[in-house]
C-alpha atoms as a PDB file:
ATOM      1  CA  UNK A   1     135.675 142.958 110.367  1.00  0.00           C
ATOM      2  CA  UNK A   2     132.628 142.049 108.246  1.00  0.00           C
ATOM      3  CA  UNK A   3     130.269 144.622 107.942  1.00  0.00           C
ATOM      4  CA  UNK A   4     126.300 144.382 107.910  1.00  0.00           C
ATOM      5  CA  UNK A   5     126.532 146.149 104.236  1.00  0.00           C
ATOM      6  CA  UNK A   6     128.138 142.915 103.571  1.00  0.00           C
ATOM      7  CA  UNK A   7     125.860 140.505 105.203  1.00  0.00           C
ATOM      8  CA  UNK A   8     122.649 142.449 103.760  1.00  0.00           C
ATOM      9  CA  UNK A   9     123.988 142.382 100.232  1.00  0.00           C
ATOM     10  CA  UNK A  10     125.183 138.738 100.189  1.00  0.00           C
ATOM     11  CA  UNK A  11     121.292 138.300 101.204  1.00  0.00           C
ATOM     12  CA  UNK A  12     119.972 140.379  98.379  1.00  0.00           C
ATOM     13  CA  UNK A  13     122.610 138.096  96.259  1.00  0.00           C
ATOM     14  CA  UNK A  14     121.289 135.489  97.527  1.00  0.00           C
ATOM     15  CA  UNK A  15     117.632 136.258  97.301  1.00  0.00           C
ATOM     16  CA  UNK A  16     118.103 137.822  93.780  1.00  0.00           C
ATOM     17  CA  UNK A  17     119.657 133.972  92.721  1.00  0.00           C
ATOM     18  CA  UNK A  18     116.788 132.159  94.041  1.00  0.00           C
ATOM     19  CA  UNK A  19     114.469 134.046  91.678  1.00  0.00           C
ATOM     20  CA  UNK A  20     116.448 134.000  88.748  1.00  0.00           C
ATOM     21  CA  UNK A  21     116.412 130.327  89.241  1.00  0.00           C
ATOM     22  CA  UNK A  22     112.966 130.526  89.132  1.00  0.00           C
ATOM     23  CA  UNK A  23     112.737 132.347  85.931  1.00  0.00           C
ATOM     24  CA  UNK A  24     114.860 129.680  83.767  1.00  0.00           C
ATOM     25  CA  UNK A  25     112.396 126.905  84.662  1.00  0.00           C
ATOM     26  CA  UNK A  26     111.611 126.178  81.731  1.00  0.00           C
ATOM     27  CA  UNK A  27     115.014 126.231  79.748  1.00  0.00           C
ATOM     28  CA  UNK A  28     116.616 123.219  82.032  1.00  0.00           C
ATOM     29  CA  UNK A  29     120.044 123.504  80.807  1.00  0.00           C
ATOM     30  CA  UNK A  30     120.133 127.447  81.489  1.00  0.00           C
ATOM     31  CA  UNK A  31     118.856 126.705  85.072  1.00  0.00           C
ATOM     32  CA  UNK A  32     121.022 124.217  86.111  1.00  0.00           C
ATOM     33  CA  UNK A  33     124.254 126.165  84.569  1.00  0.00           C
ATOM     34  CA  UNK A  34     123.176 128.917  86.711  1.00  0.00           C
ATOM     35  CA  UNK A  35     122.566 127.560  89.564  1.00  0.00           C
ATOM     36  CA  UNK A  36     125.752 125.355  89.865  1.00  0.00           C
ATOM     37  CA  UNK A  37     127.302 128.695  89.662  1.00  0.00           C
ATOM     38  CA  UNK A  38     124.703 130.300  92.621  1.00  0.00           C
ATOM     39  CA  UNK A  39     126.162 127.461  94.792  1.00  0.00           C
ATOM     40  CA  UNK A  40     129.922 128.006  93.654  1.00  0.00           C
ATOM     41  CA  UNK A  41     129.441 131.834  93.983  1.00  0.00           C
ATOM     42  CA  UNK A  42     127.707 131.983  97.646  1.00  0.00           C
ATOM     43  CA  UNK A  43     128.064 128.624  98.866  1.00  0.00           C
ATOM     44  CA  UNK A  44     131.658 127.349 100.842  1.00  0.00           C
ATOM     45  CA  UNK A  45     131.587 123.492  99.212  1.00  0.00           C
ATOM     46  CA  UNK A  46     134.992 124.069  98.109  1.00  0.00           C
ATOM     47  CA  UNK A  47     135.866 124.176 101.731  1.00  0.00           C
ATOM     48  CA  UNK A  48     134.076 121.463 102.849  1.00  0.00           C
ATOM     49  CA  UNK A  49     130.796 120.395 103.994  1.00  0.00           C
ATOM     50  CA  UNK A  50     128.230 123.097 104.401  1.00  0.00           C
ATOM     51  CA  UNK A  51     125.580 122.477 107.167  1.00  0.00           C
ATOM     52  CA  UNK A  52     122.735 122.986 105.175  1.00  0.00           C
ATOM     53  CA  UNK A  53     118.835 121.723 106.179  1.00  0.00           C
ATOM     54  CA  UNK A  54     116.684 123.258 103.934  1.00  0.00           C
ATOM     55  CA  UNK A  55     113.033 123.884 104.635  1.00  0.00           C
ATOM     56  CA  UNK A  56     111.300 121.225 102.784  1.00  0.00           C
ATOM     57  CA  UNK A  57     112.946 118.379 103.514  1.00  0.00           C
ATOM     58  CA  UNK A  58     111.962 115.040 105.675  1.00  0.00           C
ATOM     59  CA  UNK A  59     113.427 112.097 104.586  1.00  0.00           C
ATOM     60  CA  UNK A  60     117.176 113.638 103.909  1.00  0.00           C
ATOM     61  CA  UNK A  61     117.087 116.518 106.149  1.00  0.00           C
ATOM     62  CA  UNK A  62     120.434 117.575 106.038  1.00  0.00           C
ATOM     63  CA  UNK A  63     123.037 118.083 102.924  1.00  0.00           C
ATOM     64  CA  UNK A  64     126.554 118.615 103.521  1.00  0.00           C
ATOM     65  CA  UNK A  65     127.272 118.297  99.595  1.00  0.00           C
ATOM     66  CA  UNK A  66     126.698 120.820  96.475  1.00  0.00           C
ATOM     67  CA  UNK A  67     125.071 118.072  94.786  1.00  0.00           C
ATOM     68  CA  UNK A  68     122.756 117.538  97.726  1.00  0.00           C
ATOM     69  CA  UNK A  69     121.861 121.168  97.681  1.00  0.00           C
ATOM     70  CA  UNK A  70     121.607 121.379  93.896  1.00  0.00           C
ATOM     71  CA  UNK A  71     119.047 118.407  94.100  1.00  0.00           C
ATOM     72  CA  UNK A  72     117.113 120.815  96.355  1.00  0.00           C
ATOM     73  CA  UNK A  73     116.873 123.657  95.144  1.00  0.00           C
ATOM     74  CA  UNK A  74     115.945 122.686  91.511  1.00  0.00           C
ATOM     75  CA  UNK A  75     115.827 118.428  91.460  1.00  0.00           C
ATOM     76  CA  UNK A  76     115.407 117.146  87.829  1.00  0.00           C
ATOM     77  CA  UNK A  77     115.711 113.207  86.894  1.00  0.00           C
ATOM     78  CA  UNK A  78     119.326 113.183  88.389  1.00  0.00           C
ATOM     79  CA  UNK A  79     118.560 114.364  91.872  1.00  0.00           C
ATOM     80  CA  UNK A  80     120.473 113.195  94.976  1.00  0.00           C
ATOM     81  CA  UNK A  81     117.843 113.336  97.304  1.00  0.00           C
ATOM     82  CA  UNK A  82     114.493 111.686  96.259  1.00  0.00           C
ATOM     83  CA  UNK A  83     112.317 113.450  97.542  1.00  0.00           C
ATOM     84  CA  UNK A  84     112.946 116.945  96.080  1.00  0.00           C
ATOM     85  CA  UNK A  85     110.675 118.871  94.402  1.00  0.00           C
ATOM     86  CA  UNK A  86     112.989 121.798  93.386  1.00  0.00           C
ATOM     87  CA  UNK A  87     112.431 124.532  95.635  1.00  0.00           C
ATOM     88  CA  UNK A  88     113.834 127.163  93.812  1.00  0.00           C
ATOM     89  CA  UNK A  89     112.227 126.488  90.672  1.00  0.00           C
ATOM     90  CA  UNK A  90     108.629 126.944  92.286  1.00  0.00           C
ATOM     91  CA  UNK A  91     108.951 129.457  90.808  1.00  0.00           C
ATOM     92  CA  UNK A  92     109.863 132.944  93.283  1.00  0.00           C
ATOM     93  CA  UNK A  93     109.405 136.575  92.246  1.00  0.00           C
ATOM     94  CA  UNK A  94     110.576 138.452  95.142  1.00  0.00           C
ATOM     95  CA  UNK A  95     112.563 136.919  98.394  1.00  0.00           C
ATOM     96  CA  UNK A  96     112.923 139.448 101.500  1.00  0.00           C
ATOM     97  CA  UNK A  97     114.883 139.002 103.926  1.00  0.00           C
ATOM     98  CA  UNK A  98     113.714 140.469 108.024  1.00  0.00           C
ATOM     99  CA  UNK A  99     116.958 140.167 109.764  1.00  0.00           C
ATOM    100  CA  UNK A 100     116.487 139.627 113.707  1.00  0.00           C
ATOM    101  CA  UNK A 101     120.273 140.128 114.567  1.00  0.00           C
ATOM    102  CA  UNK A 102     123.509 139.953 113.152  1.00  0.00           C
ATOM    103  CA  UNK A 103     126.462 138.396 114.805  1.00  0.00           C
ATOM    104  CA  UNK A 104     129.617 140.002 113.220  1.00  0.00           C
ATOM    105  CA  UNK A 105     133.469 139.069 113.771  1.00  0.00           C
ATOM    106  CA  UNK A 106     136.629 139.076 111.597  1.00  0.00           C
ATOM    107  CA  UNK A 107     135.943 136.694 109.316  1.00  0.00           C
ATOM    108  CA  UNK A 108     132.647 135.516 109.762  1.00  0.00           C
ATOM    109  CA  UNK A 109     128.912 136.521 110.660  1.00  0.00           C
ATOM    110  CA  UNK A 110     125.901 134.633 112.046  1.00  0.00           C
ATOM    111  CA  UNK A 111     122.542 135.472 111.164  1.00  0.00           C
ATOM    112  CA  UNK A 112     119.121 134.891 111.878  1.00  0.00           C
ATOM    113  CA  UNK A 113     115.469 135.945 111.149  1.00  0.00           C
ATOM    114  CA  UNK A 114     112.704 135.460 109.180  1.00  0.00           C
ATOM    115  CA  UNK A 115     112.841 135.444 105.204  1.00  0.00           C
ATOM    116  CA  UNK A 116     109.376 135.768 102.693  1.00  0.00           C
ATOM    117  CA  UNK A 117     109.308 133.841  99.578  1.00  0.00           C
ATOM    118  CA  UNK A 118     106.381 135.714  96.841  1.00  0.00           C
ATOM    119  CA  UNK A 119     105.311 133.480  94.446  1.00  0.00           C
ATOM    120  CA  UNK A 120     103.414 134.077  91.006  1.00  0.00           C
ATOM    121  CA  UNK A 121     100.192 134.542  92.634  1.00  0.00           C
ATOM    122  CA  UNK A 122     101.254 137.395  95.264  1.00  0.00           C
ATOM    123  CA  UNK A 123     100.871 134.792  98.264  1.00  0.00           C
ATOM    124  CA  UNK A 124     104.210 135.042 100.661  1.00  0.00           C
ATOM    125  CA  UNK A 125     105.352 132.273 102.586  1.00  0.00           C
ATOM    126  CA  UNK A 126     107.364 132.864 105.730  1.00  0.00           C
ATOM    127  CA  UNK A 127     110.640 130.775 106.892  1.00  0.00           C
ATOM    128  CA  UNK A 128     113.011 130.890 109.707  1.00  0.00           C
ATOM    129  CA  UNK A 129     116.561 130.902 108.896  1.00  0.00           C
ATOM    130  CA  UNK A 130     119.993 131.316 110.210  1.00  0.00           C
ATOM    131  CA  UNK A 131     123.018 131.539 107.971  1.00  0.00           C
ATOM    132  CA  UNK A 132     126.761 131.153 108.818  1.00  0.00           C
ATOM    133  CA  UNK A 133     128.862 133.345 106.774  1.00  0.00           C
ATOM    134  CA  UNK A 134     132.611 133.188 106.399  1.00  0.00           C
ATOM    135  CA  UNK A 135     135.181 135.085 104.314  1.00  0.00           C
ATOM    136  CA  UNK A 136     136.185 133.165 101.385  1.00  0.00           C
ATOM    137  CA  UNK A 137     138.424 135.264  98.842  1.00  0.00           C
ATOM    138  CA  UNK A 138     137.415 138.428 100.363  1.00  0.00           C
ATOM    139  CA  UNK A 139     133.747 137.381  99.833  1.00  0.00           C
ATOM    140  CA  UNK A 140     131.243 136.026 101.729  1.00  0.00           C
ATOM    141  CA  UNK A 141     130.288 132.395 101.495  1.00  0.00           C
ATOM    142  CA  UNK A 142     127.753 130.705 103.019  1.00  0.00           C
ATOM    143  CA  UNK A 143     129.035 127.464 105.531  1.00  0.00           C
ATOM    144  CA  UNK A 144     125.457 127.148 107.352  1.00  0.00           C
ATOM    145  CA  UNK A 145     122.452 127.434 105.964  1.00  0.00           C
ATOM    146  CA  UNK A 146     119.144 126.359 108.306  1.00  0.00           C
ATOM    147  CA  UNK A 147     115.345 127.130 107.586  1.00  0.00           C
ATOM    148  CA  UNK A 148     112.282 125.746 108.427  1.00  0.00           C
ATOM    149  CA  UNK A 149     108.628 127.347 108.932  1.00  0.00           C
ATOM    150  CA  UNK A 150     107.540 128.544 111.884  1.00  0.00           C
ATOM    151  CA  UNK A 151     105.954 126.604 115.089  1.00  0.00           C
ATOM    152  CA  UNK A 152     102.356 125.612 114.152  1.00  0.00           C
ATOM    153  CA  UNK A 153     100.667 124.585 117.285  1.00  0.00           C
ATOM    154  CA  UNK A 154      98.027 123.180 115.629  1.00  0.00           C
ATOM    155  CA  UNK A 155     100.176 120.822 113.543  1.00  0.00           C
ATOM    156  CA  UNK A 156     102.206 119.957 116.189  1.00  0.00           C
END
């Protein structure tokens, strides 16, 4: 049975990536080593398609493919998706994850909340997310990843 230890730690993981990301900004080759490995490490592409829609994302809203999500979450000249900015590479120097509920089974866990993203200035943004987690190797991979920010009812 997965475990919440499990789930919460594979979010620190992940959270803990997205910053270190962040940090190699400016020494390309380091940050795009690393984060190939961030999506081989907690991402299930080697499985198949991941249902992934990131939060900024309009045109392409949905990436099934590592390269997809590597465009997204740090872009650079060879991007797959044009219209990425590299959201990892903002850059992030704490994520935090506020976990609504967990779903856990055998070999998988579902969950969903609300996750803050502190950038160099102290300012947090807030997302909604849900992840799908299943066991991969005895560790947990994400196979569905979906954020977006929360209902503006003046925007909308």
């Amino acid at each position: 049975m997965v475990t919440k230890e499990q789930v919460v730690s594979a979010q620190n993981e992940w959270g803990a990536g997205v910053v270190k990301i962040g940090s190699l900004k400016e020494q390309r080759a380091e940050c795009e080593a690393f984060a190939n490995e961030f999506l081989d490490k907690l991402y299930s592409f080697e499985a198949g398609p991941v249902l992934f829609k990131p939060t900024k994302c309009a045109v392409e809203q949905f990436r099934p493919t590592k390269a997809e999500a590597l465009s997204y979450f740090i872009a650079g000249e060879d991007r797959a998706c044009a219209e990425d900015k590299g959201f990892a590479i903002n850059p992030w120097t704490k994520v935090r994850f506020e976990n609504s509920d967990i779903i856990l089974e055998e070999n998988r866990a579902i969950v969903m909340g609300n996750y803050f993203f502190t950038d160099l200035e102290g300012n947090e943004a807030k997302v909604e997310y849900t992840f799908g987690y299943k066991v991969k190797d005895g560790a947990l991979k994400i196979d569905l990843h979906h954020s977006s920010f929360p209902y503006n009812p003046v925007v909308a």
